[in-house]
N, C-alpha and C. Protein backbone atom coordinates (compact mmCIF):
# COMPACT_ATOMS: atom_id res chain seq x y z
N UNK A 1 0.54 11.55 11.38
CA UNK A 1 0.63 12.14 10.07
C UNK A 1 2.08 12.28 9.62
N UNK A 2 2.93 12.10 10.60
CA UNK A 2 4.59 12.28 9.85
C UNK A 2 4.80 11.60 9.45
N UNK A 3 4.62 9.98 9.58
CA UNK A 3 4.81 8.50 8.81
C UNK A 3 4.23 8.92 7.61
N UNK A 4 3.57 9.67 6.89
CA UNK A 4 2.73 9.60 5.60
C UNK A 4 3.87 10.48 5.01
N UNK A 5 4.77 9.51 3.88
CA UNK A 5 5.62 10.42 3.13
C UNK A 5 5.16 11.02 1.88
N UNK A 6 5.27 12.83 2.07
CA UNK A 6 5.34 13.89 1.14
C UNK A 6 6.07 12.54 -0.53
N UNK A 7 6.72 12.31 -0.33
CA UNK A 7 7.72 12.28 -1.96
C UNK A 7 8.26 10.74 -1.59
N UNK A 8 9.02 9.76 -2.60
CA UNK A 8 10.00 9.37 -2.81
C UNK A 8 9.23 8.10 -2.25
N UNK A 9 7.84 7.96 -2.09
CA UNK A 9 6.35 6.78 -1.85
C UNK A 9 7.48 5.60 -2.83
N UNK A 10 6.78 4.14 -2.37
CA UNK A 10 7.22 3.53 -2.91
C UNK A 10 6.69 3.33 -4.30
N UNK A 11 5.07 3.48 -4.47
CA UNK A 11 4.69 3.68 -6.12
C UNK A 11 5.58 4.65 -6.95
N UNK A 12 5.70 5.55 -6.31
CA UNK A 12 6.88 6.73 -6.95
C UNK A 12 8.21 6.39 -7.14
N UNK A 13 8.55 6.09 -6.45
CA UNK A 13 10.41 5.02 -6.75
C UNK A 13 9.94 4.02 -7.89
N UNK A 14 9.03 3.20 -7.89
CA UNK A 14 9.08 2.31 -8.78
C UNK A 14 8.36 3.02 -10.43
N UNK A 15 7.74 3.90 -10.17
CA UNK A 15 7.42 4.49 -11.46
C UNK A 15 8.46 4.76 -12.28
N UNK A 16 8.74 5.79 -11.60
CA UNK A 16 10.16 6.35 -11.98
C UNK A 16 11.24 5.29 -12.22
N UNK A 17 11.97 4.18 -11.81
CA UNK A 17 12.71 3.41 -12.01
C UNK A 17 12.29 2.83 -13.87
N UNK A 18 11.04 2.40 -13.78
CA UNK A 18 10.65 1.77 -14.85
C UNK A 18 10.51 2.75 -16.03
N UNK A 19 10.13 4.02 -15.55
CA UNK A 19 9.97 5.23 -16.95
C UNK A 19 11.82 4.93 -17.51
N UNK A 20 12.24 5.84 -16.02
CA UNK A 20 14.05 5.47 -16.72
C UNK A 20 14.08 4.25 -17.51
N UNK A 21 13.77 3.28 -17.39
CA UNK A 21 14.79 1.89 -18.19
C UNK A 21 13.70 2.35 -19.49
N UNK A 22 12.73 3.01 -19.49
CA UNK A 22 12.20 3.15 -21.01
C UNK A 22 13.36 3.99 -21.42
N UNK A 23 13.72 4.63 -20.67
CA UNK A 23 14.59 5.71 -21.52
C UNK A 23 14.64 7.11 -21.58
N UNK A 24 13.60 7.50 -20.41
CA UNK A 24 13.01 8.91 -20.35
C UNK A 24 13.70 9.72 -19.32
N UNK A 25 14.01 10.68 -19.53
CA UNK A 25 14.93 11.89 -17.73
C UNK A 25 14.11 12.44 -17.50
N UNK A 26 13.89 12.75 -16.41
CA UNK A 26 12.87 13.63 -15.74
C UNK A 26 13.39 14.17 -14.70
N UNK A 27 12.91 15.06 -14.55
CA UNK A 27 13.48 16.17 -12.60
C UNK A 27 11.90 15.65 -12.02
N UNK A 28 12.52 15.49 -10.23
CA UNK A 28 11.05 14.90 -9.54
C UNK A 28 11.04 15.94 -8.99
N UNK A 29 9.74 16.63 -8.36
CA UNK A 29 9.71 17.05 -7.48
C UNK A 29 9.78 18.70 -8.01
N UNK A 30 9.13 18.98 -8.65
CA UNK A 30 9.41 20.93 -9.16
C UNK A 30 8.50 21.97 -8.71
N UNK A 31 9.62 22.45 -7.76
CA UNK A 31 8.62 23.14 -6.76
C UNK A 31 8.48 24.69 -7.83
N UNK A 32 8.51 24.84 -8.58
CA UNK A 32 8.32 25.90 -9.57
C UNK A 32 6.63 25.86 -10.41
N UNK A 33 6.45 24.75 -10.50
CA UNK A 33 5.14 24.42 -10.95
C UNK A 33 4.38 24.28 -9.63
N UNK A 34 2.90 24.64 -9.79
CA UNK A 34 1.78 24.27 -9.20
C UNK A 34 1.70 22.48 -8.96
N UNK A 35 1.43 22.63 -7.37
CA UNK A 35 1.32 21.00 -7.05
C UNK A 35 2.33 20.91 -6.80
N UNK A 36 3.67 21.28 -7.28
CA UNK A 36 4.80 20.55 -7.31
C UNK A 36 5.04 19.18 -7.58
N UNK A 37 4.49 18.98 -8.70
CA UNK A 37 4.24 17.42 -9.37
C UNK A 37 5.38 16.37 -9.27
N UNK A 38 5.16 15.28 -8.59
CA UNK A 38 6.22 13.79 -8.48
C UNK A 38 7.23 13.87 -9.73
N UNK A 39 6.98 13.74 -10.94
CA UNK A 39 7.96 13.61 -11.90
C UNK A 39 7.50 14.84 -13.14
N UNK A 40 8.29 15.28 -13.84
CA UNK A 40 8.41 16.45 -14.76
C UNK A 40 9.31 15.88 -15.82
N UNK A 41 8.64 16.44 -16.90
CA UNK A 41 9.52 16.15 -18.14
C UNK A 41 9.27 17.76 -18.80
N UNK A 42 10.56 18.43 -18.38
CA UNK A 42 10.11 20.08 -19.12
C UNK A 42 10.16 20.24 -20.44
N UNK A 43 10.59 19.64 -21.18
CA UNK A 43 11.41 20.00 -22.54
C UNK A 43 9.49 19.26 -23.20
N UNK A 44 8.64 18.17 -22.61
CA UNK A 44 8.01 17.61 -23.59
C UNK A 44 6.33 18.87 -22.30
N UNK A 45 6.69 19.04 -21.02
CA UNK A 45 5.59 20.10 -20.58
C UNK A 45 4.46 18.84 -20.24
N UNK A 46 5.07 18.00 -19.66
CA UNK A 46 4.29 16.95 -19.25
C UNK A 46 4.46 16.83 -17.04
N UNK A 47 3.42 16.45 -16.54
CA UNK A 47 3.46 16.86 -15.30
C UNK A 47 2.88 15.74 -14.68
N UNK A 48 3.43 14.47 -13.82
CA UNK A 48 3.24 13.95 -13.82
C UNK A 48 2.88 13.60 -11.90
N UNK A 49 1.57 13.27 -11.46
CA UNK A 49 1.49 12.89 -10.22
C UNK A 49 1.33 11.51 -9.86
N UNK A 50 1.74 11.10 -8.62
CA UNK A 50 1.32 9.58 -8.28
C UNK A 50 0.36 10.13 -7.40
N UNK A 51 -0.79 9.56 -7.01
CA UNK A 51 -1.54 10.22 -5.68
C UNK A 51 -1.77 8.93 -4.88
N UNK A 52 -1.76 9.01 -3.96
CA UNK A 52 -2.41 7.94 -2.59
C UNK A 52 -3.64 8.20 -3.02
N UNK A 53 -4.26 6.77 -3.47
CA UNK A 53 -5.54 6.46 -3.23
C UNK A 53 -6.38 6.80 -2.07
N UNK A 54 -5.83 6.47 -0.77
CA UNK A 54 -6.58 7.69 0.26
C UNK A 54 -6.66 8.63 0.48
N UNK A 55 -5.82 9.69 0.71
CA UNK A 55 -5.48 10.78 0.80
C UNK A 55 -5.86 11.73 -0.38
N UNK A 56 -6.00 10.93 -1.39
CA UNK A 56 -6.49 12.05 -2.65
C UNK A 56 -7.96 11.48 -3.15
N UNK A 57 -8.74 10.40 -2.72
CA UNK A 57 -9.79 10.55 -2.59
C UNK A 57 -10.34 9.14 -4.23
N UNK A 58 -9.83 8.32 -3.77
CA UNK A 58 -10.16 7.36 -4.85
C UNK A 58 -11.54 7.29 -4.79
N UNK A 59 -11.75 6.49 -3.49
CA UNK A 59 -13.02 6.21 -3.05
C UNK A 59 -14.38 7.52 -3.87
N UNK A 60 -13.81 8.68 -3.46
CA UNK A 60 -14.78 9.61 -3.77
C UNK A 60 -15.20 9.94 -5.00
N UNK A 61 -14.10 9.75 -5.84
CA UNK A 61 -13.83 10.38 -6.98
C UNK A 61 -14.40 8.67 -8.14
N UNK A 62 -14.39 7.55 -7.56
CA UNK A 62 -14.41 6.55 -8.02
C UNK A 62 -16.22 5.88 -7.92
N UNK A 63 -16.48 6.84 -6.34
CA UNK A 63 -18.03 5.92 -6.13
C UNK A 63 -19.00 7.14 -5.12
N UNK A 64 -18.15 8.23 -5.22
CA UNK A 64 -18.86 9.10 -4.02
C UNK A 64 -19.12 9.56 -3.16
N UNK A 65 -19.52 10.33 -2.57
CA UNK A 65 -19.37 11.06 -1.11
C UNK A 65 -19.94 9.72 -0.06
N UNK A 66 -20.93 9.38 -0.51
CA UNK A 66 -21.80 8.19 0.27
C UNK A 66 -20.54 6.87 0.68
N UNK A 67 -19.78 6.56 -0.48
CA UNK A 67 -18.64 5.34 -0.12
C UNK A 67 -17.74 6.33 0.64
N UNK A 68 -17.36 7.55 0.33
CA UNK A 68 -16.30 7.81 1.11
C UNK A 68 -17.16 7.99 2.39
N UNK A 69 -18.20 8.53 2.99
CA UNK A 69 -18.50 8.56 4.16
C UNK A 69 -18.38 6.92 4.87
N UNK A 70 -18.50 5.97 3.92
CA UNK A 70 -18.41 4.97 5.02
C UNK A 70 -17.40 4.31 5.34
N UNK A 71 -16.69 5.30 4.64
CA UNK A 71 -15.27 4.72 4.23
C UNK A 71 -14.26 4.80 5.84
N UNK A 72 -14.52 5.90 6.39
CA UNK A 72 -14.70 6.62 7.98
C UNK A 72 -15.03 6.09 8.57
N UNK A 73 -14.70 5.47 9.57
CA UNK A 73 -15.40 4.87 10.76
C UNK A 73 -14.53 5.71 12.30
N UNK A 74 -14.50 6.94 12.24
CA UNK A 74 -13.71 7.21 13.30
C UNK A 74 -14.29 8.06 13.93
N UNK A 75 -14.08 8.73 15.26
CA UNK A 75 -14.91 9.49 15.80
C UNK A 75 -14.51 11.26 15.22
N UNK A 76 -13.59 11.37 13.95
CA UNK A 76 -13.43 12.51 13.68
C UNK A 76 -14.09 12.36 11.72
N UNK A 77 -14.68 11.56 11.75
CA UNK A 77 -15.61 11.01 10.82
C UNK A 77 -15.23 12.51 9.63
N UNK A 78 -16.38 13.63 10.37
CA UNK A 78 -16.33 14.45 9.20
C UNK A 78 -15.41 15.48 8.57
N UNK A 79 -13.82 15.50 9.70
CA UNK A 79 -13.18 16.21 9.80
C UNK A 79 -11.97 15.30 8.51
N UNK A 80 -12.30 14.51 8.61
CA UNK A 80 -11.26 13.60 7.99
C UNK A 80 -12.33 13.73 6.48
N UNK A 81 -13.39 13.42 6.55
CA UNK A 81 -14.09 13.37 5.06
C UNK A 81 -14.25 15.02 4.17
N UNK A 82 -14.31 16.07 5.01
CA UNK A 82 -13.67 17.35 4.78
C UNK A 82 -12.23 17.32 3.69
N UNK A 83 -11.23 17.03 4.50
CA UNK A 83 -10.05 16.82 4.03
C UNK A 83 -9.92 16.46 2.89
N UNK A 84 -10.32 15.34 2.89
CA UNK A 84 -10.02 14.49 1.43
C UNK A 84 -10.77 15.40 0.35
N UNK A 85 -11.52 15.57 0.72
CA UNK A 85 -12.83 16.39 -0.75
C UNK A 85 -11.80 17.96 -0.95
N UNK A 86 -11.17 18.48 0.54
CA UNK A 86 -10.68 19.58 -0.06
C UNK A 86 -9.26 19.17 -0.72
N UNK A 87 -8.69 17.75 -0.47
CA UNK A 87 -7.20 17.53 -1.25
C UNK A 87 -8.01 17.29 -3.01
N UNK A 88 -9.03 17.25 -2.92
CA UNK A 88 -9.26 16.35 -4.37
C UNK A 88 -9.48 17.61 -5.08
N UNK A 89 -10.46 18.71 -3.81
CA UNK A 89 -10.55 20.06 -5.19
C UNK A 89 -9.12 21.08 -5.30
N UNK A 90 -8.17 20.35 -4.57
CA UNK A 90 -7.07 21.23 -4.72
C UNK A 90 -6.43 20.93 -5.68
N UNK A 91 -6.26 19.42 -6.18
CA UNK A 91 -5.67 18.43 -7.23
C UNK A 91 -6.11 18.77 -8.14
N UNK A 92 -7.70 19.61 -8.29
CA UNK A 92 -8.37 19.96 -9.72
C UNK A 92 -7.94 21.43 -10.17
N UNK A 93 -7.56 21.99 -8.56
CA UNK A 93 -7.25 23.22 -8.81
C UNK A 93 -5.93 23.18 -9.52
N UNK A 94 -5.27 22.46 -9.29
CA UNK A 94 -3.50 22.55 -9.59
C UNK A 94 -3.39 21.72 -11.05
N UNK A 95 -4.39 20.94 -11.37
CA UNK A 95 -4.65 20.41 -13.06
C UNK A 95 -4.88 20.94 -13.21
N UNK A 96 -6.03 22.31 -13.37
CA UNK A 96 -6.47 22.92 -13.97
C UNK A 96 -5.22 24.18 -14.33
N UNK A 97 -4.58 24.80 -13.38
CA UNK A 97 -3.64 25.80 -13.42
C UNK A 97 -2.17 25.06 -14.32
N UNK A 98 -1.98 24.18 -14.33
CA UNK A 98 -0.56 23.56 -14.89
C UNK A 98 -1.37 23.18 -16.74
N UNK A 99 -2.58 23.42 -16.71
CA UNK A 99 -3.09 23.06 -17.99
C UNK A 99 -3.24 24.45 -18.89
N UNK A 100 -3.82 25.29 -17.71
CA UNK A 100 -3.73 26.54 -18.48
C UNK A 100 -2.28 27.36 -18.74
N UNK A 101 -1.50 26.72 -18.02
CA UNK A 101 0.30 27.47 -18.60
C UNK A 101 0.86 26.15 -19.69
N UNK A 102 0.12 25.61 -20.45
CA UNK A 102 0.44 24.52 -20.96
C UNK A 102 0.78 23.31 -21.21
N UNK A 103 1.09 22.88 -20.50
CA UNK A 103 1.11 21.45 -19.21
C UNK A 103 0.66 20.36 -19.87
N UNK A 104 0.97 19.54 -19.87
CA UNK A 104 -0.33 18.43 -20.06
C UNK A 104 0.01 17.18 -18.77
N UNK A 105 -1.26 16.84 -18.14
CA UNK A 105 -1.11 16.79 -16.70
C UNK A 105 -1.22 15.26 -17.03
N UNK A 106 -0.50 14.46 -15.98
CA UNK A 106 -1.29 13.01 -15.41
C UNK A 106 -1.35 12.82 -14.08
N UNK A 107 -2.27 12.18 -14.10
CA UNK A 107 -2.39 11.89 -12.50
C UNK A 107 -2.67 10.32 -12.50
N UNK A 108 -1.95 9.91 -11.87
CA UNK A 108 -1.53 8.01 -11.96
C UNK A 108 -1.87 7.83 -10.09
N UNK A 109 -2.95 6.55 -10.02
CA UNK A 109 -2.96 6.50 -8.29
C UNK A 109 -2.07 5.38 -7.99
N UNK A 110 -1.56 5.61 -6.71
CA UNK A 110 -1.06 4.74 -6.23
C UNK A 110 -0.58 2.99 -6.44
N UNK A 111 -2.15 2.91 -6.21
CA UNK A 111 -2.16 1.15 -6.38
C UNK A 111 -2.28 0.33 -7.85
N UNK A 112 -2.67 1.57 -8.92
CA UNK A 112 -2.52 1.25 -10.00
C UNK A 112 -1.01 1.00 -10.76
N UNK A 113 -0.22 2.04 -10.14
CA UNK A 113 1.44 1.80 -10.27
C UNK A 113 1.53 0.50 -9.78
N UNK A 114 1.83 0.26 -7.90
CA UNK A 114 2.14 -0.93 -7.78
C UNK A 114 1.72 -2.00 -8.10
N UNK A 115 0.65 -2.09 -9.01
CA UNK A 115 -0.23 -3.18 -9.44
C UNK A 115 0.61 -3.39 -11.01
N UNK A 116 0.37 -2.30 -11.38
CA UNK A 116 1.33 -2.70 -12.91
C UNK A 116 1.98 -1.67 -13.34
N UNK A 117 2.92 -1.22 -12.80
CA UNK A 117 3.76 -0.18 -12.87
C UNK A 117 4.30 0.06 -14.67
N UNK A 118 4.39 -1.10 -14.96
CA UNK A 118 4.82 -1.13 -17.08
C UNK A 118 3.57 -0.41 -17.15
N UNK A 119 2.43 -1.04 -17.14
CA UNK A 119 1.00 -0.20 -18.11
C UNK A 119 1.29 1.40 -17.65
N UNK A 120 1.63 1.98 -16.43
CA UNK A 120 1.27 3.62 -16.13
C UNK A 120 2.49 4.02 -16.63
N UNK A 121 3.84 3.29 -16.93
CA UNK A 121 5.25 3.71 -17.49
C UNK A 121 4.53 4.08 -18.60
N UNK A 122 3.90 3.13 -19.49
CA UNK A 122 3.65 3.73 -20.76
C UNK A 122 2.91 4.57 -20.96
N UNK A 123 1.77 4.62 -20.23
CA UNK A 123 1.03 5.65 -20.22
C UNK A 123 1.85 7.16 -20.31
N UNK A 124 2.41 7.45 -19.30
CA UNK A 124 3.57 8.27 -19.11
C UNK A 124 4.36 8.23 -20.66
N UNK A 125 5.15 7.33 -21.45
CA UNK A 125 5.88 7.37 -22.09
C UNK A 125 5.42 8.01 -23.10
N UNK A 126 3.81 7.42 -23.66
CA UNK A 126 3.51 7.48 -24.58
C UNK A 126 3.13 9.21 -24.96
N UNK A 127 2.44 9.75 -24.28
CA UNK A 127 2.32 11.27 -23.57
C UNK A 127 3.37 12.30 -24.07
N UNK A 128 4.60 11.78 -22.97
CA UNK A 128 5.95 12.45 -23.05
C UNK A 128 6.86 11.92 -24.68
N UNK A 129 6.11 10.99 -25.54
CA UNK A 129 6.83 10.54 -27.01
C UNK A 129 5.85 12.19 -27.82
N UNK A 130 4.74 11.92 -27.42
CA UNK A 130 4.03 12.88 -28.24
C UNK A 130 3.67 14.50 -27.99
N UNK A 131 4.03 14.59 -26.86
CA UNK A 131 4.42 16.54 -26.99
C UNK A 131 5.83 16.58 -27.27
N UNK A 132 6.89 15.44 -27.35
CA UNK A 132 8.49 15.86 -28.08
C UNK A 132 8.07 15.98 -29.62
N UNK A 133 7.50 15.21 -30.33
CA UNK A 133 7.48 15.25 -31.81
C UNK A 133 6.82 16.15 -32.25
C-alpha cells in the first residue's frame, strides 16, 4: 500500500499541466477543505478531484456491487470489496459537505484524464470560467 501515491498521480501532474497552459492557477492539495481535493480554484469555489478508478470504485459505481465482487479474486475478497464501497461513500460524504459550504465539486477518474486529458481540462475550465463571471 505505500507504492499507491496519496497526490502528485501521474493523471494529476498531467491535468494540472494542461489546465495551466489554459491559463487557470490553482493551489493543489487544500487540506482546509473536506477531502482535501487534488486541485482548488478558491476565488471561482470550484473543487476539483482526480480519483483512481480502483480505489474509488469505478467498477461499482459504473456496473455494481456484482462487477465489483468479481472484480476480486483474492483470498481477502471481502475485506478489499468493503473498502472500496466505504472510499466511494466517503467521496459522497466529502461532495456532499464541500457542496453544502458552497463548492461546486468535480470529480474526474483517472483513466479518463490519461485518455484525454484536453476534454477533463475543459471540463474543469469551463466550470471555473462560470462561477468567476
Amino acid at each position: 500500500m505505500k507504492v499507491i501515491r496519496r497526490r502528485d498521480t501521474a493523471a494529476e501532474m498531467i491535468l494540472r499541466r494542461t489546465i495551466w497552459r489554459k491559463g487557470l492557477r490553482y493551489v493543489t492539495q487544500d487540506r482546509e477543505l473536506p477531502g482535501t481535493p487534488d486541485v482548488v480554484f478558491r476565488g471561482a469555489r470550484v473543487a476539483v478531484f482526480v480519483d483512481g478508478d480502483y480505489w474509488h470504485g469505478r467498477v461499482l459505481i459504473d456496473r455494481g456491487l456484482r462487477a465489483l465482487k468479481l472484480t476480486f479474486r483474492t483470498r481477502n475478497r471481502n475485506f478489499w470489496i468493503e473498502k472500496v464501497v466505504r472510499n466511494v461513500e466517503r467521496d459522497h460524504r466529502q461532495t456532499a459537505e464541500l457542496r453544502s459550504l458552497g463548492w461546486s465539486v468535480l470529480r474526474l477518474w483517472e483513466r479518463d484524464v490519461l485518455r484525454d486529458p484536453h476534454r477533463e481540462a475543459l471540463k474543469v475550465y469551463r466550470i471555473v470560467r462560470r462561477r468567476t463571471i
